[in-house]
C-alpha atoms as a PDB file:
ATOM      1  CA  UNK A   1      24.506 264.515 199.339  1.00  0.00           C
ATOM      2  CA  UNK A   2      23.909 266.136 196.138  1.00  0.00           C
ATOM      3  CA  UNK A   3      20.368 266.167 193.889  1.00  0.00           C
ATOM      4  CA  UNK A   4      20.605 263.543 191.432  1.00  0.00           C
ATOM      5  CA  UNK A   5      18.848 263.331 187.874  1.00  0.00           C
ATOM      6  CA  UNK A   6      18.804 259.951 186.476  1.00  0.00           C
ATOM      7  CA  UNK A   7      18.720 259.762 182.425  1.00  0.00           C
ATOM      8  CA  UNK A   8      17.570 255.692 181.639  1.00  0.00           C
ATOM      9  CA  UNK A   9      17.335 254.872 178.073  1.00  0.00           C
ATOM     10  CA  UNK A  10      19.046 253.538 175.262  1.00  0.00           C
ATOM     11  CA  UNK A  11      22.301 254.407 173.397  1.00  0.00           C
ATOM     12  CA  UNK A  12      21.516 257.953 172.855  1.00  0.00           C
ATOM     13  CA  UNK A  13      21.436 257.687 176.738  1.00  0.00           C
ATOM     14  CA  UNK A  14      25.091 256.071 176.509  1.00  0.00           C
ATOM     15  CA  UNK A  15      26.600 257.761 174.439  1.00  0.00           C
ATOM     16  CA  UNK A  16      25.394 261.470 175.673  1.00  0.00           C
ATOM     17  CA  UNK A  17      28.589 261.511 177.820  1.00  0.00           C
ATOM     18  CA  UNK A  18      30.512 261.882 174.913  1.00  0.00           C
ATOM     19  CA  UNK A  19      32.032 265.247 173.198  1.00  0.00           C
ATOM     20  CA  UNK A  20      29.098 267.602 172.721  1.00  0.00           C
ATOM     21  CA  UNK A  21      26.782 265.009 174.582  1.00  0.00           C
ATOM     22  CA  UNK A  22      23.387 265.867 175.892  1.00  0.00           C
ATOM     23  CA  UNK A  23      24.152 263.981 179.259  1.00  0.00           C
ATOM     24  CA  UNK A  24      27.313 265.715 179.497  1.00  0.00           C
ATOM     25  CA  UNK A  25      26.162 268.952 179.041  1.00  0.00           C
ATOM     26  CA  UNK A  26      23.440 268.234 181.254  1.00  0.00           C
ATOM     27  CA  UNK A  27      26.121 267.595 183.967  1.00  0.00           C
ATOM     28  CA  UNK A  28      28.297 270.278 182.968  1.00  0.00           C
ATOM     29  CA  UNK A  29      24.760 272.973 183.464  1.00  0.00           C
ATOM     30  CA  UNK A  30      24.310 271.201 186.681  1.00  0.00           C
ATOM     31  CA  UNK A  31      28.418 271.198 188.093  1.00  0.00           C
ATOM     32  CA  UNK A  32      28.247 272.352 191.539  1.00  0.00           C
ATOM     33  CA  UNK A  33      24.098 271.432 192.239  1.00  0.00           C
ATOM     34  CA  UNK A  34      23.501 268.180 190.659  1.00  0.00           C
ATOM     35  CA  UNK A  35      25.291 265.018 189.993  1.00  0.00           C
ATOM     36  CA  UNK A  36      23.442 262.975 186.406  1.00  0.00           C
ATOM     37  CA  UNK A  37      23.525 259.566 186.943  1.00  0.00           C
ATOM     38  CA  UNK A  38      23.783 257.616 183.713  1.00  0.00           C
ATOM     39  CA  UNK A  39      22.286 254.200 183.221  1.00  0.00           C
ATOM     40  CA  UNK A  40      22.269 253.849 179.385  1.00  0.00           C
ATOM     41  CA  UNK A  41      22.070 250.753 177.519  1.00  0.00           C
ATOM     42  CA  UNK A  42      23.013 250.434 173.918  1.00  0.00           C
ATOM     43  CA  UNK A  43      20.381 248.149 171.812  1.00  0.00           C
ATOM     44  CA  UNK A  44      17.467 247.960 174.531  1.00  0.00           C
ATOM     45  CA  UNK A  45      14.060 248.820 174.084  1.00  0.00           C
ATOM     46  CA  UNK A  46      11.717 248.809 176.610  1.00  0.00           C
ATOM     47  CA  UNK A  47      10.481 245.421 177.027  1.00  0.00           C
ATOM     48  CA  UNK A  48      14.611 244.600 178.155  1.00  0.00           C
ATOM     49  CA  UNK A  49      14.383 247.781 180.093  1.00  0.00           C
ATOM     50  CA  UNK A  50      11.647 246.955 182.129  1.00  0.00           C
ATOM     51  CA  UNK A  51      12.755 243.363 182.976  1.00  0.00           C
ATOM     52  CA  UNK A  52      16.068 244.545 184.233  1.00  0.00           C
ATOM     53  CA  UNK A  53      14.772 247.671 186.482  1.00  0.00           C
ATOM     54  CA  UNK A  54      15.196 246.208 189.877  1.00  0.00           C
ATOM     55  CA  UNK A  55      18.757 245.601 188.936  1.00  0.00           C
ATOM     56  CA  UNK A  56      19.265 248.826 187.553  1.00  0.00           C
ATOM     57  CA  UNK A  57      17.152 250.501 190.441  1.00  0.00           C
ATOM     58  CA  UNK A  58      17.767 248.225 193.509  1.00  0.00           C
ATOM     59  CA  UNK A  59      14.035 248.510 195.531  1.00  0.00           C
ATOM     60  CA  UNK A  60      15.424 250.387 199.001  1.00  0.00           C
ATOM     61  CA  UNK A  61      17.569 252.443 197.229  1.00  0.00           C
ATOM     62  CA  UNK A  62      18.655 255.291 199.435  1.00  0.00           C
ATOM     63  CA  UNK A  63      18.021 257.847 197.474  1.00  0.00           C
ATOM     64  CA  UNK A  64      15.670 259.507 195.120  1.00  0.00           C
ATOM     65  CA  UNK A  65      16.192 261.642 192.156  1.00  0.00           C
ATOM     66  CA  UNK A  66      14.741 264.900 191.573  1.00  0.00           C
ATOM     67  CA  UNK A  67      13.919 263.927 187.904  1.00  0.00           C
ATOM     68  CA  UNK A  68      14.609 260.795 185.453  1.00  0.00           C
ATOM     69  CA  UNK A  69      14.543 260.429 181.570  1.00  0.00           C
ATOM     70  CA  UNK A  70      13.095 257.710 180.028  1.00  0.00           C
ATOM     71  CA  UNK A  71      14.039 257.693 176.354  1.00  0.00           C
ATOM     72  CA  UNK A  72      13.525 254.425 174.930  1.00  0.00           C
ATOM     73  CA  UNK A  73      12.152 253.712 171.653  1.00  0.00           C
ATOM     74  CA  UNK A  74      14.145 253.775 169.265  1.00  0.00           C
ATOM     75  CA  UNK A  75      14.775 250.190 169.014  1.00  0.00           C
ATOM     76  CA  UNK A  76      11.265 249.292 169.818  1.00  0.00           C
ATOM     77  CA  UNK A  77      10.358 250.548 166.225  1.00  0.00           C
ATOM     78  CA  UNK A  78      12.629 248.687 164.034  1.00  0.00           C
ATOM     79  CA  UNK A  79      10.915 246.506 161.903  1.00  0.00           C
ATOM     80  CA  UNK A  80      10.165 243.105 163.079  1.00  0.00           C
ATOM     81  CA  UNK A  81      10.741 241.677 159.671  1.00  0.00           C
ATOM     82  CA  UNK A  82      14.317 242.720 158.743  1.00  0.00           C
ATOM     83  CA  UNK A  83      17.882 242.403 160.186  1.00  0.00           C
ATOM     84  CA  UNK A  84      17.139 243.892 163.841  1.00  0.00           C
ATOM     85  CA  UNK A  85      13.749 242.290 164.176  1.00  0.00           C
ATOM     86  CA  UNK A  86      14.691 240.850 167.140  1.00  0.00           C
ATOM     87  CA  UNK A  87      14.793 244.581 168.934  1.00  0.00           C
ATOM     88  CA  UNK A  88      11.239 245.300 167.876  1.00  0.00           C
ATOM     89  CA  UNK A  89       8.701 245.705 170.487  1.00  0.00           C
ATOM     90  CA  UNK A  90       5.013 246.026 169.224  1.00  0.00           C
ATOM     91  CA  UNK A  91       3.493 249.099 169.743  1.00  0.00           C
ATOM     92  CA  UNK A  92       0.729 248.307 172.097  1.00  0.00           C
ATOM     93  CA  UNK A  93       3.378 246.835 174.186  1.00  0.00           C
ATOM     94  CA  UNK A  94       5.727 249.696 174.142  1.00  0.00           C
ATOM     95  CA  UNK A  95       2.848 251.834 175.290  1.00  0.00           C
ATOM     96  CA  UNK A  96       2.225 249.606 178.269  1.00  0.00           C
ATOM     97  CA  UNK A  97       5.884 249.300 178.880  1.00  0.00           C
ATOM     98  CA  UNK A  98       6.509 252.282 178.918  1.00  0.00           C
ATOM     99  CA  UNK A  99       3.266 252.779 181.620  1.00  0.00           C
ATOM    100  CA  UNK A 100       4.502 250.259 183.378  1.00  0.00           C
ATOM    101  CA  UNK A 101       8.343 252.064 183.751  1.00  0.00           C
ATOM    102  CA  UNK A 102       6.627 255.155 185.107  1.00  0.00           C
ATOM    103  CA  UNK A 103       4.281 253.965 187.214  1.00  0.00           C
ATOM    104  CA  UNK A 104       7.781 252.119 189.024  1.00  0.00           C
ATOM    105  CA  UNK A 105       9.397 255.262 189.007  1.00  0.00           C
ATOM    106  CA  UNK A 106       6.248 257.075 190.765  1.00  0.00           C
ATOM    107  CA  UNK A 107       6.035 254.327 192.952  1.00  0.00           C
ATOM    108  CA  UNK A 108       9.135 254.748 194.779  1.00  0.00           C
ATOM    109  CA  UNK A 109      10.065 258.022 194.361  1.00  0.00           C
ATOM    110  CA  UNK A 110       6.761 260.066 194.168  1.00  0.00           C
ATOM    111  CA  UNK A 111       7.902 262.993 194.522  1.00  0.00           C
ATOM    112  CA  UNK A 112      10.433 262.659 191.330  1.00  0.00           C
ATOM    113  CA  UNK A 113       9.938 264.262 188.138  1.00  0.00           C
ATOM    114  CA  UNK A 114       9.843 262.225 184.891  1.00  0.00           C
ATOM    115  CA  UNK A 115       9.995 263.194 182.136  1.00  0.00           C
ATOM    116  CA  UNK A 116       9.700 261.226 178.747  1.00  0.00           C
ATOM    117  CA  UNK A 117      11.835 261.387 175.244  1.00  0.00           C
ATOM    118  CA  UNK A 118      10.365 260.348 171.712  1.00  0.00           C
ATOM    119  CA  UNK A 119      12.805 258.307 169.461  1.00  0.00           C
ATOM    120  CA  UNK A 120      14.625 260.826 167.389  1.00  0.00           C
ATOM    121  CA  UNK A 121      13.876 260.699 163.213  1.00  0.00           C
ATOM    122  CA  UNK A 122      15.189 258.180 160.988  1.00  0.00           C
ATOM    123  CA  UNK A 123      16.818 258.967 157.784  1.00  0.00           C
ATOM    124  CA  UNK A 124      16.916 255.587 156.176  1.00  0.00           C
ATOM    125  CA  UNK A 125      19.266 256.193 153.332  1.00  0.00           C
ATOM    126  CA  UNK A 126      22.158 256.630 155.863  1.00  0.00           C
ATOM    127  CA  UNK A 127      20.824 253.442 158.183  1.00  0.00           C
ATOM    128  CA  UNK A 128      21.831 251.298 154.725  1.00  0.00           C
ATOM    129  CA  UNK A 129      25.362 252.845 154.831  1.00  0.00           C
ATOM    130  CA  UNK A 130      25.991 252.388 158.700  1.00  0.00           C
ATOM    131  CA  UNK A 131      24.488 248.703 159.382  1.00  0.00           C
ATOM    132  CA  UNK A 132      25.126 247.035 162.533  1.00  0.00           C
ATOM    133  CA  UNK A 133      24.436 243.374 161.896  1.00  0.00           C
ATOM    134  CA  UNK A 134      24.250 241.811 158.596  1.00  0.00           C
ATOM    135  CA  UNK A 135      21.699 242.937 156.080  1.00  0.00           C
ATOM    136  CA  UNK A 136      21.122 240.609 153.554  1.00  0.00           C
ATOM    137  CA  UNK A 137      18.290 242.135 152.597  1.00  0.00           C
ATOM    138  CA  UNK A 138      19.491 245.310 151.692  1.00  0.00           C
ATOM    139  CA  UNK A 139      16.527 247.286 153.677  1.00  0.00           C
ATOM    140  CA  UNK A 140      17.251 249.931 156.769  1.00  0.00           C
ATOM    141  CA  UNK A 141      15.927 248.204 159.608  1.00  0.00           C
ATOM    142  CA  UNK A 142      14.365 251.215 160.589  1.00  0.00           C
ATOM    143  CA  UNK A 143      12.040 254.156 159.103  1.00  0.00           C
ATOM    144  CA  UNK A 144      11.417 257.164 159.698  1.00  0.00           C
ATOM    145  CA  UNK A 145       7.130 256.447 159.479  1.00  0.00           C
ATOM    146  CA  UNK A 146       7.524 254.227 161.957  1.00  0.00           C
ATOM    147  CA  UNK A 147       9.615 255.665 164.424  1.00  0.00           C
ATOM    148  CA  UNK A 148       7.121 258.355 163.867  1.00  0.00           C
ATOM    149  CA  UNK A 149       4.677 256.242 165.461  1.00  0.00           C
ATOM    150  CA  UNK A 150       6.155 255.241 168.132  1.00  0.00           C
ATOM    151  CA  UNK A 151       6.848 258.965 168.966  1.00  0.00           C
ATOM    152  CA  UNK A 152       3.300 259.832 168.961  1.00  0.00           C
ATOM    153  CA  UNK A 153       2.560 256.628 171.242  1.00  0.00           C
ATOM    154  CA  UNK A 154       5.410 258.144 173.516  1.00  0.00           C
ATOM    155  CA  UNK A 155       3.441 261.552 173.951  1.00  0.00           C
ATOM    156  CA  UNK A 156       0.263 259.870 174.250  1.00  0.00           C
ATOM    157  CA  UNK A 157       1.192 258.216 177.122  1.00  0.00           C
ATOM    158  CA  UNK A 158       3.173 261.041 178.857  1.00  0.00           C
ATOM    159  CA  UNK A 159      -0.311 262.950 178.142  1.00  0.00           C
ATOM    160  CA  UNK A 160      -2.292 260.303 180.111  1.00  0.00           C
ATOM    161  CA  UNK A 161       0.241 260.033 183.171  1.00  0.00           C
ATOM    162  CA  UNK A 162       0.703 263.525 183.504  1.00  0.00           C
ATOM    163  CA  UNK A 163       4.301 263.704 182.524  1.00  0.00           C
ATOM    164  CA  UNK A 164       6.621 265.852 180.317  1.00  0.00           C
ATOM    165  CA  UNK A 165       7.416 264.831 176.957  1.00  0.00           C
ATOM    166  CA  UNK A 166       9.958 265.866 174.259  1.00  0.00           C
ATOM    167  CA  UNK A 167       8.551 265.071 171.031  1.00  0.00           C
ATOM    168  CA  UNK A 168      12.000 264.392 169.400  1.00  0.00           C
ATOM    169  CA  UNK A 169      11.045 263.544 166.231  1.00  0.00           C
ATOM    170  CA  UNK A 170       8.791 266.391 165.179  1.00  0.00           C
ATOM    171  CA  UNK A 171      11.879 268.810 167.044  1.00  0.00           C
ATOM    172  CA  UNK A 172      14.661 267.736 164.686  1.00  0.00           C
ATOM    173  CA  UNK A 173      12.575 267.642 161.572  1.00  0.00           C
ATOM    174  CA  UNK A 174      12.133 271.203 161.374  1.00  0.00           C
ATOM    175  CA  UNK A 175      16.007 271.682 161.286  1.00  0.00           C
ATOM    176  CA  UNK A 176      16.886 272.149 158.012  1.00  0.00           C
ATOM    177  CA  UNK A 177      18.726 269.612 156.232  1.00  0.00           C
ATOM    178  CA  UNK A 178      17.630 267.655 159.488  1.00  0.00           C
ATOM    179  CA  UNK A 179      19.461 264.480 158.709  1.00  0.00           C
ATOM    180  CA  UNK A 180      22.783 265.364 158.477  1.00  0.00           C
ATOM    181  CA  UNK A 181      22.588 268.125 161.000  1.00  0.00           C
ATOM    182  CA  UNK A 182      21.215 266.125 163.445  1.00  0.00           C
ATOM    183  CA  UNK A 183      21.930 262.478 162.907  1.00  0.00           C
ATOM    184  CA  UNK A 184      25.901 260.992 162.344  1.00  0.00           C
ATOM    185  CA  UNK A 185      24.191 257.452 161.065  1.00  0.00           C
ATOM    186  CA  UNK A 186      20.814 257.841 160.638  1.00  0.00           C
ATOM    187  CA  UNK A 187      20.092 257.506 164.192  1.00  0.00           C
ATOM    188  CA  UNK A 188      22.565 258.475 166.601  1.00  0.00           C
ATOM    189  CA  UNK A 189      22.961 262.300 167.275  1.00  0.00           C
ATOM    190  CA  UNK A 190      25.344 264.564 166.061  1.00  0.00           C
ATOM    191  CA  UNK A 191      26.456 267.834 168.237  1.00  0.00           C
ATOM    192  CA  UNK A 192      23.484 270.051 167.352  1.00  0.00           C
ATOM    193  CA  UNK A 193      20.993 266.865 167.758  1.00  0.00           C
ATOM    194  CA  UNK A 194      22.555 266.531 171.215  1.00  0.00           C
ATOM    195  CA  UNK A 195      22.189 270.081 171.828  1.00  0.00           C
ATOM    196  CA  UNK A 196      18.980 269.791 170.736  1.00  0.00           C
ATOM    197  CA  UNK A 197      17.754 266.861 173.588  1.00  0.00           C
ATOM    198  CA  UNK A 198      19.649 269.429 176.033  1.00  0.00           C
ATOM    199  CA  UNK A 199      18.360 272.092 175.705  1.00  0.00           C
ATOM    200  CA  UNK A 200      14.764 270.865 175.512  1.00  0.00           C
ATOM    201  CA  UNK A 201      15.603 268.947 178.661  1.00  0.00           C
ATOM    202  CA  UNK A 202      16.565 272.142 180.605  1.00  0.00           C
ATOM    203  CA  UNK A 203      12.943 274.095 179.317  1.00  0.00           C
ATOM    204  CA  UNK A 204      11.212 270.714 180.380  1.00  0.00           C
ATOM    205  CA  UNK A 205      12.831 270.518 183.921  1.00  0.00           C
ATOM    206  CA  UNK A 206      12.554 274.408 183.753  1.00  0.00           C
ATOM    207  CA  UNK A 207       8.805 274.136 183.505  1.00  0.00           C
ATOM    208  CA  UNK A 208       8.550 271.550 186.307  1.00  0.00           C
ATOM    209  CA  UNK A 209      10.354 273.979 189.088  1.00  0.00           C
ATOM    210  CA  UNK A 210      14.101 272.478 188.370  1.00  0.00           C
ATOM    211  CA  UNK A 211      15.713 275.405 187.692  1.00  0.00           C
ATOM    212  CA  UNK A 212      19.643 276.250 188.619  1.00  0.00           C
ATOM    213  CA  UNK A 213      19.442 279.380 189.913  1.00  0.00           C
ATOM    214  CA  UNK A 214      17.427 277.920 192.996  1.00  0.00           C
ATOM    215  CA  UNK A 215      19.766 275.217 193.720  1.00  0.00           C
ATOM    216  CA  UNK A 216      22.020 275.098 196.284  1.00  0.00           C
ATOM    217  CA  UNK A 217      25.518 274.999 195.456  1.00  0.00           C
ATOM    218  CA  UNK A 218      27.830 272.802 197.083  1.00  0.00           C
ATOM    219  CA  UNK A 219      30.452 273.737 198.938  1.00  0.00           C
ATOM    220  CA  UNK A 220      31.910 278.037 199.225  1.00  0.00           C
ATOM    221  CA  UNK A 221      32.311 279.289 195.699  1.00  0.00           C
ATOM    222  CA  UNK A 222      35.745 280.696 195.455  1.00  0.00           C
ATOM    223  CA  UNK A 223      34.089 284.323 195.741  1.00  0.00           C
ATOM    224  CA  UNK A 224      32.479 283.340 199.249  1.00  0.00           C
ATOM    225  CA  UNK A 225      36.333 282.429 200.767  1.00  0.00           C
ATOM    226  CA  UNK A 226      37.585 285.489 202.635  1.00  0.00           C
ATOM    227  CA  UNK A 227      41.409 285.628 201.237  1.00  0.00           C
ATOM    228  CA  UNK A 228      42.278 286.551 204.757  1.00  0.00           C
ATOM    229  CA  UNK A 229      41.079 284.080 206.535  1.00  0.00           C
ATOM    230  CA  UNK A 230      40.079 281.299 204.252  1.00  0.00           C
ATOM    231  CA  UNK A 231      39.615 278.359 206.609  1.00  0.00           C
ATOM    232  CA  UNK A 232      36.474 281.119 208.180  1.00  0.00           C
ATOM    233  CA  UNK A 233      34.144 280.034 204.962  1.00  0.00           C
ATOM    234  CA  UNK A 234      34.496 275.737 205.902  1.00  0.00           C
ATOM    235  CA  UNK A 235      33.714 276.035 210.005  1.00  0.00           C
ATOM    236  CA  UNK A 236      30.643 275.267 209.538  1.00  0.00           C
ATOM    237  CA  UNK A 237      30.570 272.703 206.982  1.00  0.00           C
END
């Protein structure tokens, strides 16, 4: 059986399997060494995350991952007084969600690497023009300050667990004219904001010993396969 590398998170987790997604480049790196398992879930934050892990990650699973993303958050910092209120997690509690979503990814798989994603920017201008429930108010639901935040509690707590963190939100800010680069709606990535979680994904699992060019590949390459006698290469497969 193949490696696998779990990415858990939000819609920037379900949607990376798109054109020019994160996740699928992240599979496409990976093609003949690793298989990415997606378990992405548009509109959660982590307080829905964390009461639906045993479904999502059955205790006995038979397998463990080499590594797993955790990149919830974005949702956690809308505001809890306009139109998505009802996603906002308080801060103190996303900290000790997210805690509490490592430390049940360490417990079963010890040996796994985990590494954790900060909520991208915000550029609240665009949230206005891309709403997903009513606004009545007329307010983004969302702003950059706070997802700032929430960021910073992300890389606190990667600090004290010992984990890898992408600090997303300081990353795409210093790409200029970051919000239309990066960002299709004022949240959701773009192509270079996806290449942007990739490729500080592959220095992050780079930097924890995950490296492709000391992974075993599955099956003969096509260069391995003596045109002679082919069926030589699969004997002892």
């Amino acid at each position: 059986m193949r490696p696998k590398i779990v990415i858990f998170g939000d819609s920037i987790t379900e949607e990376s399997f798109c054109d020019g997604g994160w996740g699928a480049s992240l599979a496409h790196h990976f093609s003949r060494s690793v298989d990415i398992v997606l378990r992405g879930y548009s509109g959660y934050n982590t307080r829905w995350a964390l009461r639906v892990m045993d479904r999502v990650f059955p205790p006995g699973l038979d397998w463990a991952p080499i590594a797993v993303t955790v990149f919830f958050g974005a949702n956690d910092a809308c505001l809890n007084d306009r139109c998505s209120g009802f996603q906002h997690v308080p801060l103190d509690e996303y900290r000790q969600n997210l805690r509490s979503i490592v430390s049940i990814f360490k417990s079963r798989w010890p040996e796994t690497n985990v590494v954790l994603i900060t909520p991208p920017p915000i550029d609240e201008e665009a949230r206005l023009r891309f709403p997903y429930i009513e606004n009545p108010d007329g307010l983004p639901e969302r702003t950059n300050e706070a997802a700032g935040v929430y960021a910073k509690a992300c890389m606190d707590v990667a600090s004290e667990c010992g984990l890898s963190c992408i600090d997303l939100w300081t990353k795409m800010q210093q790409i200029p004219d970051w919000k239309k680069a990066c960002l299709n709606d004022g949240l959701h990535l773009t192509e270079m904001g996806n290449r942007i979680v990739f490729e500080e994904l592959i220095t992050k699992l780079k930097e924890n010993g995950l490296r492709l060019e000391t992974m075993p590949v599955d099956l003969p390459l096509i260069g391995e396969i003596d045109p002679s006698n082919p069926l030589k290469s699969f004997e002892n497969i």
